[in-house]
N, C-alpha and C. Protein backbone atom coordinates (compact mmCIF):
# COMPACT_ATOMS: atom_id res chain seq x y z
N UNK A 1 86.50 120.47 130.65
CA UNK A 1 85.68 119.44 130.03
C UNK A 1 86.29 118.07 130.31
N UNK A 2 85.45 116.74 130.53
CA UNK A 2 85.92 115.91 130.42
C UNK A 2 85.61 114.65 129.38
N UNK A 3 86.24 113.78 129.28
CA UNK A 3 85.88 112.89 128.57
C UNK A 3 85.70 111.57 128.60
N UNK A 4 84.46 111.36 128.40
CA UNK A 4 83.40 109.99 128.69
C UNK A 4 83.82 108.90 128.40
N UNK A 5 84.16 107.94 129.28
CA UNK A 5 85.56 106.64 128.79
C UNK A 5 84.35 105.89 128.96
N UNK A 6 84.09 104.75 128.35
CA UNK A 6 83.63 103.38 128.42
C UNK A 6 84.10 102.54 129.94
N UNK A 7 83.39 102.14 130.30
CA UNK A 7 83.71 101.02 131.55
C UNK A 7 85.12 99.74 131.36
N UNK A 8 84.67 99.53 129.73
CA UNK A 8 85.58 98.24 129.52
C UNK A 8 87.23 98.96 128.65
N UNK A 9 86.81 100.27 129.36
CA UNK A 9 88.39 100.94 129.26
C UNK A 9 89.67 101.22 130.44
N UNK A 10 89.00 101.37 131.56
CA UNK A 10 89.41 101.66 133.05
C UNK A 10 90.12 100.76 132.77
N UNK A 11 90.36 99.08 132.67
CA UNK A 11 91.79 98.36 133.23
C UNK A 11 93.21 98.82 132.07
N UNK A 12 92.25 98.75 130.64
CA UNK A 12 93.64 99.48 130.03
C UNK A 12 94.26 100.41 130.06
N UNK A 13 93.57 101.33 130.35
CA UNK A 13 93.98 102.72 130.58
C UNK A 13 94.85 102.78 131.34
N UNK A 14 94.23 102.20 132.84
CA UNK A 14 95.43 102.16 134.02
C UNK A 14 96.52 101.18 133.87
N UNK A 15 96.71 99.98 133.16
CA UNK A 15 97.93 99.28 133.06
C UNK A 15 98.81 100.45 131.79
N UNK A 16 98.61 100.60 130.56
CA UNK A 16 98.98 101.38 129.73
C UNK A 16 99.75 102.69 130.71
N UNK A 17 99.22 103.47 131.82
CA UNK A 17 99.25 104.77 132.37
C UNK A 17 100.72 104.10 133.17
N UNK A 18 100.42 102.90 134.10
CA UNK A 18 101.36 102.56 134.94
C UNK A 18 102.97 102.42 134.02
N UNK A 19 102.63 101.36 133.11
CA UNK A 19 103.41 100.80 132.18
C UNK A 19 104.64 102.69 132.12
N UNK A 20 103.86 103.39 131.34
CA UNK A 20 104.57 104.57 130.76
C UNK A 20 104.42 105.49 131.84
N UNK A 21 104.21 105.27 133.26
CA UNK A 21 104.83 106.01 134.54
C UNK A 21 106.36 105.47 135.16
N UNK A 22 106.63 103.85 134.57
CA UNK A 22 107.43 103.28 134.50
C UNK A 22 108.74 103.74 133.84
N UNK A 23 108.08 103.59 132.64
CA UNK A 23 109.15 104.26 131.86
C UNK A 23 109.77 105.49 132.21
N UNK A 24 108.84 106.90 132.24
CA UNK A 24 109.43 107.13 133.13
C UNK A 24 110.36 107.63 133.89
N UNK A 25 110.10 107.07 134.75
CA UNK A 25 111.30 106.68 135.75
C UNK A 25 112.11 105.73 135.77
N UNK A 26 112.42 105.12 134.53
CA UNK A 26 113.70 104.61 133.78
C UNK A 26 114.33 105.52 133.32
N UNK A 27 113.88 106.16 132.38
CA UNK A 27 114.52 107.02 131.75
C UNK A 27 113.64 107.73 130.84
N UNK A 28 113.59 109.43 131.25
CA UNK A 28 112.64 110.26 130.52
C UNK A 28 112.30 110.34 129.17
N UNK A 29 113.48 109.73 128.48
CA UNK A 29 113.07 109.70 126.39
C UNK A 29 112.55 108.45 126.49
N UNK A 30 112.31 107.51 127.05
CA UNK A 30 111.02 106.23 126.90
C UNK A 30 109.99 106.72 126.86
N UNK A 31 109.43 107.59 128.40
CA UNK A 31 108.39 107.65 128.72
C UNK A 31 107.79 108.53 127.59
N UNK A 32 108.46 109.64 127.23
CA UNK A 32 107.79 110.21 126.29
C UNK A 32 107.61 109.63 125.08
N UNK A 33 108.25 108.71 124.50
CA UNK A 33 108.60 107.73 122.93
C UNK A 33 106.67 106.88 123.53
N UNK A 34 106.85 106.51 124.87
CA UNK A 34 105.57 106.11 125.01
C UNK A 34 104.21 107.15 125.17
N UNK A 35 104.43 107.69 125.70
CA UNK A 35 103.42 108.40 125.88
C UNK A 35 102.14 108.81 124.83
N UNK A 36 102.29 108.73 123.76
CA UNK A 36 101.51 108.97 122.36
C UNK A 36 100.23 107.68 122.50
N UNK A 37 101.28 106.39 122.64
CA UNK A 37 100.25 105.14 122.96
C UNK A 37 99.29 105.15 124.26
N UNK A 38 99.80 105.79 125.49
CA UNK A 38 98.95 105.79 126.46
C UNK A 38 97.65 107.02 125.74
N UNK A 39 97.89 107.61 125.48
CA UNK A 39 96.63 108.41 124.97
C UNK A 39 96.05 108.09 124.02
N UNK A 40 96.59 107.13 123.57
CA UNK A 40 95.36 106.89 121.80
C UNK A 40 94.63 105.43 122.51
N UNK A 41 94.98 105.02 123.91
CA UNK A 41 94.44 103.89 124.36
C UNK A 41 93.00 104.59 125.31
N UNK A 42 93.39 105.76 125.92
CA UNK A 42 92.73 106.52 126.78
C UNK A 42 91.71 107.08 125.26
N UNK A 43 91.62 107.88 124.09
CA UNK A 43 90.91 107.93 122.80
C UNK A 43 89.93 106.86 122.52
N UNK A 44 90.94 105.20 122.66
CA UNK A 44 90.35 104.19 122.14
C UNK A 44 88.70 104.24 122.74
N UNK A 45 88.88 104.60 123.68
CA UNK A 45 87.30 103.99 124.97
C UNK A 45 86.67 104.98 124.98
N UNK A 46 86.81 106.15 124.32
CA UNK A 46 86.13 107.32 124.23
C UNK A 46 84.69 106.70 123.92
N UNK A 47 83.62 107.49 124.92
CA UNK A 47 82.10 107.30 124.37
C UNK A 47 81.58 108.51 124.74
N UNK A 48 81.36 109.29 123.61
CA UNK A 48 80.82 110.83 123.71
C UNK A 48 79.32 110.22 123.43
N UNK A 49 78.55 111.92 123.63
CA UNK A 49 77.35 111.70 124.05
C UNK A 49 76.71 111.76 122.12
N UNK A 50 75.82 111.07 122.31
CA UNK A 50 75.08 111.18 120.61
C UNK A 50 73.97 111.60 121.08
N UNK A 51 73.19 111.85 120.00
CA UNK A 51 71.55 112.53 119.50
C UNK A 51 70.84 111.91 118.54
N UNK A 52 70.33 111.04 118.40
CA UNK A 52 69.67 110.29 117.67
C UNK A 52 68.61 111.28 116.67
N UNK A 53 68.73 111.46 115.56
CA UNK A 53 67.53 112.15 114.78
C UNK A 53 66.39 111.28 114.57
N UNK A 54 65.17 111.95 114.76
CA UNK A 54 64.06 111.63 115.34
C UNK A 54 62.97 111.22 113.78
N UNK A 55 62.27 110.89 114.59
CA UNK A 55 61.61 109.81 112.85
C UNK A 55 61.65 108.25 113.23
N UNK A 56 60.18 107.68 113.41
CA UNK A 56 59.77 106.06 113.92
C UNK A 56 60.07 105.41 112.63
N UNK A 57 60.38 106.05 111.02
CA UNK A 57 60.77 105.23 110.16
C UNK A 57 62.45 104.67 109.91
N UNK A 58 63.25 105.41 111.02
CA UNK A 58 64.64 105.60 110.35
C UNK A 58 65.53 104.49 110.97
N UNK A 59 66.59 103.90 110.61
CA UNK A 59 67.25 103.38 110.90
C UNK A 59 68.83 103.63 111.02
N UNK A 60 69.24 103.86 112.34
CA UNK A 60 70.45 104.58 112.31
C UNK A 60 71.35 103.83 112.61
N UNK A 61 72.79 104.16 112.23
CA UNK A 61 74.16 103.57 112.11
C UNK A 61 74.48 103.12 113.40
N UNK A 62 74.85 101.79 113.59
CA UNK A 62 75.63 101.12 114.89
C UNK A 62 76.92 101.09 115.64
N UNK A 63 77.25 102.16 114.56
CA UNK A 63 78.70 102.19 114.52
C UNK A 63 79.71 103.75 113.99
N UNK A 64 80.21 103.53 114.50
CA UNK A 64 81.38 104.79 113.81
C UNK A 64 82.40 104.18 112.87
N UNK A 65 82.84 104.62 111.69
CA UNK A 65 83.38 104.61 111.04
C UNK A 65 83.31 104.40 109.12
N UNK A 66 83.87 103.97 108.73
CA UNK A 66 83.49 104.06 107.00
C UNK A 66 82.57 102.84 106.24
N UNK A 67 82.13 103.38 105.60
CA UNK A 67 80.47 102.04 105.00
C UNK A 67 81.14 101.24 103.81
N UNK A 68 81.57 100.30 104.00
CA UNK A 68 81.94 99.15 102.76
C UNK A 68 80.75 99.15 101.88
N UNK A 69 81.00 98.63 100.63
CA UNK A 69 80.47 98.50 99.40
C UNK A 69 79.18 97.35 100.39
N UNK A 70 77.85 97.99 99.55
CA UNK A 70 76.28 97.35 100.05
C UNK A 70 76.59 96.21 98.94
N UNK A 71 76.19 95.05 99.71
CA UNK A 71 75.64 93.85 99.36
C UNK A 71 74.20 93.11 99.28
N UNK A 72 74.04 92.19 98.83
CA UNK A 72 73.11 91.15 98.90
C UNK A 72 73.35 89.92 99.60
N UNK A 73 73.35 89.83 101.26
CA UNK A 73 73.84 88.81 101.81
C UNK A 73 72.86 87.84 102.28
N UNK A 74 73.03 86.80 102.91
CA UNK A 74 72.26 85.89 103.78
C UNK A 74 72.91 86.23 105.22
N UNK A 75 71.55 86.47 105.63
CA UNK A 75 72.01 86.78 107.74
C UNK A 75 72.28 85.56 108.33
N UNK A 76 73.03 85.86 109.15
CA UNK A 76 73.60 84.58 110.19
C UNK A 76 72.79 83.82 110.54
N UNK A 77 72.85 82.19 110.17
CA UNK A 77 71.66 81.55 110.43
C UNK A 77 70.82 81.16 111.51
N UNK A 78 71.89 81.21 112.74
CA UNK A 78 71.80 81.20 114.26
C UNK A 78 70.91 82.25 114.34
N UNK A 79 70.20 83.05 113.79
CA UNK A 79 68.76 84.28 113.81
C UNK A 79 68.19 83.69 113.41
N UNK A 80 67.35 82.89 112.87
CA UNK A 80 66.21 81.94 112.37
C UNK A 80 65.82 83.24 111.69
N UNK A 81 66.47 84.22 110.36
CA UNK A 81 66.05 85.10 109.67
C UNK A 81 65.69 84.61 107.95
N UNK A 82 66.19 82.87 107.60
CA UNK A 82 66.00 82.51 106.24
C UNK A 82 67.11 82.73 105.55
N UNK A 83 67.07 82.05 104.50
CA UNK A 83 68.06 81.85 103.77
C UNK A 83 67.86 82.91 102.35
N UNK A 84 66.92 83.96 102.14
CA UNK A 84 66.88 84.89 101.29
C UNK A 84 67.96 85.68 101.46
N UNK A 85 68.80 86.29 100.50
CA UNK A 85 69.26 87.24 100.93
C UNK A 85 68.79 88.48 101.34
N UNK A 86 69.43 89.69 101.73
CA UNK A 86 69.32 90.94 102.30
C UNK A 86 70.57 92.06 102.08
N UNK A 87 69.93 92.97 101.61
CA UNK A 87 70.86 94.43 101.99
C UNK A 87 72.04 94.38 103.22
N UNK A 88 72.65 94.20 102.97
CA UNK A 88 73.82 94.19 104.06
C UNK A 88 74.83 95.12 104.18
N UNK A 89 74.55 96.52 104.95
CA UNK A 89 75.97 97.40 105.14
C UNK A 89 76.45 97.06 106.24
N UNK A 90 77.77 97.10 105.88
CA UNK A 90 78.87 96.80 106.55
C UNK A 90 79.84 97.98 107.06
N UNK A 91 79.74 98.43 107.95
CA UNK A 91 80.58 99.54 108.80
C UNK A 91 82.06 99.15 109.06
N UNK A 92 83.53 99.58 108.90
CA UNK A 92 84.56 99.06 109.80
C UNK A 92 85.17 100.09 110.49
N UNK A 93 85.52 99.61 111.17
CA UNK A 93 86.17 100.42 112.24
C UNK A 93 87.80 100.76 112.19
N UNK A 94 88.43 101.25 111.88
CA UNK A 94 89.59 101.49 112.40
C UNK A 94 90.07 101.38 114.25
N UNK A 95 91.71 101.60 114.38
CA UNK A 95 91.77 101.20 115.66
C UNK A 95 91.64 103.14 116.28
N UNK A 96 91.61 104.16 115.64
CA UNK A 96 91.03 105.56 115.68
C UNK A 96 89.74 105.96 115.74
N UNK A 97 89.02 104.92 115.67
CA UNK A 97 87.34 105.80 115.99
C UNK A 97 86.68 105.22 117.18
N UNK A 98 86.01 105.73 117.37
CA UNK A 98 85.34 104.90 118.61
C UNK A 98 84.06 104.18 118.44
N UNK A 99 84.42 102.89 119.00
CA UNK A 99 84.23 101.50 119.43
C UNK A 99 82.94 101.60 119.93
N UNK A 100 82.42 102.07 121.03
CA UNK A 100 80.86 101.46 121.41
C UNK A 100 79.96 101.70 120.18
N UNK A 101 79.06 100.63 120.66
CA UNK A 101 78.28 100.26 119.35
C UNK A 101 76.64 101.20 120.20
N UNK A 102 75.83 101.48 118.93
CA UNK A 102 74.26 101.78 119.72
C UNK A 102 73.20 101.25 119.20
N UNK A 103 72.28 101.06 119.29
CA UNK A 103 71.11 100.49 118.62
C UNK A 103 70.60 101.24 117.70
N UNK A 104 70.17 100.94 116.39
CA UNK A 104 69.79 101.11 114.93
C UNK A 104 68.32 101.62 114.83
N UNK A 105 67.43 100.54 116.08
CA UNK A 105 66.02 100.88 116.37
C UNK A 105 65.88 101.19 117.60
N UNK A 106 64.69 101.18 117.94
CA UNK A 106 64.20 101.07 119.16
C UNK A 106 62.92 99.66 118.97
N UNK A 107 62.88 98.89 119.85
CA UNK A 107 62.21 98.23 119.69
C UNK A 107 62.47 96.80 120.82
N UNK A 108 62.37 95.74 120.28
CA UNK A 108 63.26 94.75 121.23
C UNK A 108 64.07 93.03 120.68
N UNK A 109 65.00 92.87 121.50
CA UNK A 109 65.55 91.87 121.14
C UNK A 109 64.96 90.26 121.10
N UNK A 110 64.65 89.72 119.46
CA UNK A 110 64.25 88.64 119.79
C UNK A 110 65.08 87.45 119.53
N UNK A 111 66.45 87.28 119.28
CA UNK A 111 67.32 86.68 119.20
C UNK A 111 68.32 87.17 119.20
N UNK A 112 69.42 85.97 119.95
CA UNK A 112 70.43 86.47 119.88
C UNK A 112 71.58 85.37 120.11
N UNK A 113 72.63 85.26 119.40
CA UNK A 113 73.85 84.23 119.33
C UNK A 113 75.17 84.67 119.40
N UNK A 114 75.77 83.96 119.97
CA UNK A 114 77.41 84.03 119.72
C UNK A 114 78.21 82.84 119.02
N UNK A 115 78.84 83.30 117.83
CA UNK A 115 79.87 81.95 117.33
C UNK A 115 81.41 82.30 117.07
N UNK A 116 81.90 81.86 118.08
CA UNK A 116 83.25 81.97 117.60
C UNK A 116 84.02 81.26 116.31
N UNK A 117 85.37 82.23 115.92
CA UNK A 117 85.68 82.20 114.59
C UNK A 117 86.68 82.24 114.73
N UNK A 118 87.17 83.32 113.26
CA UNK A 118 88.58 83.64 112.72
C UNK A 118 89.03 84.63 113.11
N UNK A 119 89.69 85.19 112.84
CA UNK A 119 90.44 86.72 113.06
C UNK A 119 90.79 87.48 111.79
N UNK A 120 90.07 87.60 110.53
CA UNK A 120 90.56 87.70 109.37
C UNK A 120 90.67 89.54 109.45
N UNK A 121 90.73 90.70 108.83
CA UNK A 121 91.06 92.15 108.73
C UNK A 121 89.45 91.89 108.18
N UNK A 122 88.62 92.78 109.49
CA UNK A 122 87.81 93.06 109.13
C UNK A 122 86.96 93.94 107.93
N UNK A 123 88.22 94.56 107.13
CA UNK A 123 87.49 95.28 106.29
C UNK A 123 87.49 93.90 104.85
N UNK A 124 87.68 93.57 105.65
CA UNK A 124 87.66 91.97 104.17
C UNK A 124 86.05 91.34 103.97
N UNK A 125 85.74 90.91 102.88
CA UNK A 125 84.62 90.49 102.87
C UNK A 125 84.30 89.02 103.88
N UNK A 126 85.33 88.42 103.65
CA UNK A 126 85.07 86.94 104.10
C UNK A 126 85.25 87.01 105.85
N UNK A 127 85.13 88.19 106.56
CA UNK A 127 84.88 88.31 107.71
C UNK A 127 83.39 88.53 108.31
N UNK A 128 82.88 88.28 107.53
CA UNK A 128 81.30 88.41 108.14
C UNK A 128 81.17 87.16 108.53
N UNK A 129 81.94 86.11 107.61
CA UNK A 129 81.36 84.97 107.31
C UNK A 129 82.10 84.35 108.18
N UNK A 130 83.43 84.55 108.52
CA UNK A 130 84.54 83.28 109.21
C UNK A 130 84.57 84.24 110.57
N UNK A 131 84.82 85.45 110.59
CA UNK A 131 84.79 85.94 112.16
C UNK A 131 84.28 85.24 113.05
N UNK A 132 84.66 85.44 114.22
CA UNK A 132 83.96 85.52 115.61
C UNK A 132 82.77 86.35 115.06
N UNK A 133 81.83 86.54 116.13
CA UNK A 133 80.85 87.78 116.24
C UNK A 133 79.88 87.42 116.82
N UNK A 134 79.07 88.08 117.29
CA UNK A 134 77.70 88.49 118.12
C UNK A 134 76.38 88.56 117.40
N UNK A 135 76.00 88.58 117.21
CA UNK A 135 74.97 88.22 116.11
C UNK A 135 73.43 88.58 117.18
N UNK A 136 72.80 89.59 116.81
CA UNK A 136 71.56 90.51 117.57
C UNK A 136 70.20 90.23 116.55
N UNK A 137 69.37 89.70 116.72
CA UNK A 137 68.43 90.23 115.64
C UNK A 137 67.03 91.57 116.74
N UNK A 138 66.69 92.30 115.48
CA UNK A 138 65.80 93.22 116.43
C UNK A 138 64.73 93.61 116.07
N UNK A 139 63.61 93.45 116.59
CA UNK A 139 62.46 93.70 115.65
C UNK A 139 61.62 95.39 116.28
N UNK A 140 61.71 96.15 115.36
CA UNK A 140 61.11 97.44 115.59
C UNK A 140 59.95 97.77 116.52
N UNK A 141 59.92 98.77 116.61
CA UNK A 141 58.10 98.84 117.75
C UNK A 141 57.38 99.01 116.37
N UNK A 142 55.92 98.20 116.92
CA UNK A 142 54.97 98.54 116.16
C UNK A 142 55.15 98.18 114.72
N UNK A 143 56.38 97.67 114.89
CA UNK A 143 56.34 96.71 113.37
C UNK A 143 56.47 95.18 113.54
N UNK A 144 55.56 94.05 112.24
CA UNK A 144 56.36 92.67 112.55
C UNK A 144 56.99 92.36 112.31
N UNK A 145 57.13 90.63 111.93
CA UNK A 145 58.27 90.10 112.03
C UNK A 145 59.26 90.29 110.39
N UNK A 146 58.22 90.65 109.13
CA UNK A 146 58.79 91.04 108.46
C UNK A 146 59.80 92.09 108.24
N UNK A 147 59.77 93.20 109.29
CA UNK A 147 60.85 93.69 109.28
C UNK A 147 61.54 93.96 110.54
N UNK A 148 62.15 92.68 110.75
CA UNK A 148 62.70 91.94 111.66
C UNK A 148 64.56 92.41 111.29
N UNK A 149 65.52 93.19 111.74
CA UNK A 149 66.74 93.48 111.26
C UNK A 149 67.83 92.56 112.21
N UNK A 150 68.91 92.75 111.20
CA UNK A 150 69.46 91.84 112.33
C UNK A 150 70.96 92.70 112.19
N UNK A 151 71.89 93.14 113.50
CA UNK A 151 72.60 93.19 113.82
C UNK A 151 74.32 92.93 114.38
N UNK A 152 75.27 92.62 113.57
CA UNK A 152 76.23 91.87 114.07
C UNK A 152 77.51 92.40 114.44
N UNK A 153 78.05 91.88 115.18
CA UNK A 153 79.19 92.70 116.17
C UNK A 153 80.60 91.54 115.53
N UNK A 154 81.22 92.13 114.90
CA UNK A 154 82.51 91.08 114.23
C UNK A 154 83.68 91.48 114.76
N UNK A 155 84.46 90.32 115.75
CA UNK A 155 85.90 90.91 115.69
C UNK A 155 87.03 91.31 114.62
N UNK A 156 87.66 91.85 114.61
CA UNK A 156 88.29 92.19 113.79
C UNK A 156 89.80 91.80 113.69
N UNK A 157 90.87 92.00 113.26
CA UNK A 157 92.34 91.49 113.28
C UNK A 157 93.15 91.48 114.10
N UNK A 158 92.79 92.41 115.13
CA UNK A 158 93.79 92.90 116.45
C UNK A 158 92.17 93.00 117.20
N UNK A 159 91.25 92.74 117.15
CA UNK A 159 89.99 93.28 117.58
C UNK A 159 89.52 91.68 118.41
N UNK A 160 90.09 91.35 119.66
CA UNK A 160 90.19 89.85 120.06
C UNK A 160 88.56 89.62 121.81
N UNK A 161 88.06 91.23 121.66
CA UNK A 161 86.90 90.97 122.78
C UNK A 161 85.66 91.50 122.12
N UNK A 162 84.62 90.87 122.05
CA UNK A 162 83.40 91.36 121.94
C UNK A 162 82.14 91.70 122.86
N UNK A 163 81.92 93.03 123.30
CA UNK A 163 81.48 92.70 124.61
C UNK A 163 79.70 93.42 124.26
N UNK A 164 78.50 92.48 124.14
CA UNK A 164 77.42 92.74 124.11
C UNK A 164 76.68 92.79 125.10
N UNK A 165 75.99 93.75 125.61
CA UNK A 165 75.25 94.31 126.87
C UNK A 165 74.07 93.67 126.76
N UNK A 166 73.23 93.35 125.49
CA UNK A 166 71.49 93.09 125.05
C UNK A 166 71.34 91.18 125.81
N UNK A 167 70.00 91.22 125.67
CA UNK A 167 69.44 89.67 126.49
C UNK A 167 68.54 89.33 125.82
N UNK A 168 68.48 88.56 125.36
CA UNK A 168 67.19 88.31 124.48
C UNK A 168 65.58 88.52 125.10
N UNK A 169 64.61 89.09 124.48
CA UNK A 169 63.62 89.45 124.96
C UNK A 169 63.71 91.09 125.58
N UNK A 170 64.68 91.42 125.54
CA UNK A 170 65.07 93.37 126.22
C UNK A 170 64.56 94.36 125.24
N UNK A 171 64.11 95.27 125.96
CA UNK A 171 63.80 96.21 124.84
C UNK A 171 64.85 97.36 124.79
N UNK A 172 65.23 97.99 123.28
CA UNK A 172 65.50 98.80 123.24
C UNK A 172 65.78 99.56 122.88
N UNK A 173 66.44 100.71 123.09
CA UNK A 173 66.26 102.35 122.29
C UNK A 173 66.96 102.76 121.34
N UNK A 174 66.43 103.27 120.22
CA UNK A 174 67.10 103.86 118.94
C UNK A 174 68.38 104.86 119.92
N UNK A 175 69.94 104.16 119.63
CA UNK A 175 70.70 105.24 119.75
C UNK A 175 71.46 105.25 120.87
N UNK A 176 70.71 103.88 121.25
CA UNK A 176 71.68 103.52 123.15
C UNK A 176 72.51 102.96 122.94
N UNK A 177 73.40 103.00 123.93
CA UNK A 177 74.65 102.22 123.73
C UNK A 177 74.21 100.33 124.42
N UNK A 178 74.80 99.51 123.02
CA UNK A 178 74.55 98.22 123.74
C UNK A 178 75.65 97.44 123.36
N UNK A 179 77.15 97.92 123.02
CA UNK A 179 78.01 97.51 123.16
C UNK A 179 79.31 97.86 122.96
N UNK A 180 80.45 97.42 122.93
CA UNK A 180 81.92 97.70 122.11
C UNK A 180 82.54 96.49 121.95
N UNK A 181 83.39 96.80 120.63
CA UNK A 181 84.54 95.74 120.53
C UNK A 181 85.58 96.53 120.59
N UNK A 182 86.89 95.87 121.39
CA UNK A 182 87.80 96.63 121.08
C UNK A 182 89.13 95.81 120.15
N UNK A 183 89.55 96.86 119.81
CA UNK A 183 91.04 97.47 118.57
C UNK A 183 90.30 97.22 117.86
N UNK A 184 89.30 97.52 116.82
CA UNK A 184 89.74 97.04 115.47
C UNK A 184 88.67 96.53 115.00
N UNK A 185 87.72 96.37 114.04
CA UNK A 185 86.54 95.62 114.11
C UNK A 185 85.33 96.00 112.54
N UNK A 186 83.76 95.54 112.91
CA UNK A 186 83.39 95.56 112.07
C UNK A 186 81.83 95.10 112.72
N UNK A 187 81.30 96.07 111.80
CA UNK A 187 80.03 96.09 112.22
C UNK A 187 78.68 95.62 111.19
N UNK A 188 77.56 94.59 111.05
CA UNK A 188 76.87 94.56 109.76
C UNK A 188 75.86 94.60 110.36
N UNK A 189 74.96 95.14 109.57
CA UNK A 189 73.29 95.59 109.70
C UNK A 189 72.86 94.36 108.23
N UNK A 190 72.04 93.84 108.50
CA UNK A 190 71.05 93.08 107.69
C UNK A 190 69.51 93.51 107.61
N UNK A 191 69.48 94.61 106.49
CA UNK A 191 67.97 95.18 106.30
C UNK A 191 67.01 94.07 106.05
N UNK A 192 65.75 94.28 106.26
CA UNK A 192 64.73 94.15 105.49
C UNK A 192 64.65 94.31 104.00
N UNK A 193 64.16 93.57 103.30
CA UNK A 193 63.56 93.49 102.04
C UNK A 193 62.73 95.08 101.99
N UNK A 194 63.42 95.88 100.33
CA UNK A 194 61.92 97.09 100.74
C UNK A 194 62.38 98.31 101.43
N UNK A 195 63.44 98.07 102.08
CA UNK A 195 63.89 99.04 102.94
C UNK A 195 64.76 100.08 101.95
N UNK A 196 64.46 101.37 102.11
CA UNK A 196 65.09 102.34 101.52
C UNK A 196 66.56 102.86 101.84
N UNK A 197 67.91 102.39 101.38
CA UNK A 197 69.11 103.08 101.95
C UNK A 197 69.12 104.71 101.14
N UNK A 198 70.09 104.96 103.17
CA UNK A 198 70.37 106.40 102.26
C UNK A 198 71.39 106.75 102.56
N UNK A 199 72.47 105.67 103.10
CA UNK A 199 74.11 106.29 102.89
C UNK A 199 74.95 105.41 102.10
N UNK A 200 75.80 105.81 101.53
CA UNK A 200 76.66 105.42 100.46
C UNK A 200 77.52 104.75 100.48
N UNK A 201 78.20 103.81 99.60
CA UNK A 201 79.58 103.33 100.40
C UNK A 201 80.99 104.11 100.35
N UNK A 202 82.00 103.96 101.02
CA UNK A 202 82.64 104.62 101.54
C UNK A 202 82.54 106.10 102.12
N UNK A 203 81.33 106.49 102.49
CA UNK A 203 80.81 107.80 103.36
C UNK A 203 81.46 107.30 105.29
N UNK A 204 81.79 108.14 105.68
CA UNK A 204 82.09 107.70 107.10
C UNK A 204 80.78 108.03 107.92
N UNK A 205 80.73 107.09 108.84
CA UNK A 205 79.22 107.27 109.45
C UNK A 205 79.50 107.18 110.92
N UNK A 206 78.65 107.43 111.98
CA UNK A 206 78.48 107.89 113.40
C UNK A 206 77.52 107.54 113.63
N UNK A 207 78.36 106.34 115.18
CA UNK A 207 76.75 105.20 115.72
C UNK A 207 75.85 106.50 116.27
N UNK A 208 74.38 106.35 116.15
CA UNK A 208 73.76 106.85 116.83
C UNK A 208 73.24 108.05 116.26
N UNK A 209 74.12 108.36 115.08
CA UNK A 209 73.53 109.46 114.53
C UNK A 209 73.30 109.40 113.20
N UNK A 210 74.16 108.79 112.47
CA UNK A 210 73.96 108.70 110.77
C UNK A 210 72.88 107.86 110.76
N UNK A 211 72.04 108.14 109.45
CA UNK A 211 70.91 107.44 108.95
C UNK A 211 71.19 106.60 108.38
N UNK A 212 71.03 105.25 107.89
CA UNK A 212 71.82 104.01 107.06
C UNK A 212 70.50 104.31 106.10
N UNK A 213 69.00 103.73 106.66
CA UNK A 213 68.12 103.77 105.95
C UNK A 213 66.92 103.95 106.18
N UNK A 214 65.30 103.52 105.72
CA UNK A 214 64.25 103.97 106.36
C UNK A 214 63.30 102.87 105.87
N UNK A 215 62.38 102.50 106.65
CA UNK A 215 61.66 101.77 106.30
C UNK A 215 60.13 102.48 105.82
N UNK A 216 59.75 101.28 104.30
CA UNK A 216 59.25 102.28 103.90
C UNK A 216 57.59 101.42 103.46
């Protein structure tokens, strides 16, 4: 069997691999003292295959890892989404789960921004707000602009690249991959008003496959 590395893993992998082929051949108790890190870097970029569960009402997780306490936030204003608040789960990532991000809907991209920031520990609240991040909004098929969601990609503390694949105006699929950050990070979904959640906070969740919520 093998295992499905991300693209924006190949240069680490191979400097990390060289680095501790180095070692080495310095001296054999390095290479092995290293060796643990070359494989949790080769882990880091892991992108296994998902299955999206099926249903035009559902809205699935962007992310892998554990669901912070649901809020009542205001979405990034660079989305021309209003100043109401919204349902806001917040996913973080550890530097142990894997990183590519997938799409929540299927549908297509009608905005989209980048603002650089802070570097605060993404499982902190005040990182939605001061981070870096990517900022997606996405509007469903066959639905309007009222339930219009919006998407955000946050660096995290050691988490210093954000790399988003989407273009504004693209369409696309509940469950695809349309990005990663790497080490470390944090992921927020901004529901719709109305929208039914159905995972909990602190439940661990899986981009592409966990259900967050449903529109109803």
């Amino acid at each position: 069997m093998t295992l499905p590395i991300h693209r924006e893993g190949y240069p680490f992998i191979a400097l990390f691999a060289a680095v501790n082929l180095l070692a080495f051949l310095f001296a054999a108790w390095l290479g092995w003292v290293l060796l643990p890190v070359t494989v949790w870097c080769v882990a880091f970029f892991r992108d296994p295959e998902r299955h999206a569960p099926e249903g035009d009402d559902l809205i699935i997780c962007p992310a892998d890892g554990r669901l912070l306490p649901i809020v009542e936030a205001v979405p990034p204003a660079e989305l021309g989404l209003g100043e109401e608040p919204r349902p806001r789960l917040s996913v973080f990532m550890n530097v142990f789960n894997v990183h590519v991000n997938r799409n929540p809907v299927s549908g297509s991209v009608v905005a989209q921004a980048y603002r650089p920031g802070r570097f605060f520990n993404a499982s902190f609240d005040k990182a939605s707000i001061h981070n870096e991040r990517m900022s997606i909004r996405l509007r469903p098929d066959g639905r309007g602009e009222t339930h219009d969601l919006a998407v955000v990609q946050i660096a995290g503390l050691v988490a210093r690249r954000i790399v988003c694949d989407l273009t504004k105006g693209q369409g696309v699929l509940r469950g695809a991959r349309f990005g990663i950050i790497r080490f470390g990070s944090r992921v927020d979904v901004f529901l719709p008003q109305g929208t039914e959640i159905l995972a909990g906070p602190g439940s661990r969740v899986r981009a592409g496959e966990t259900v967050l919520a449903r529109f109803v």
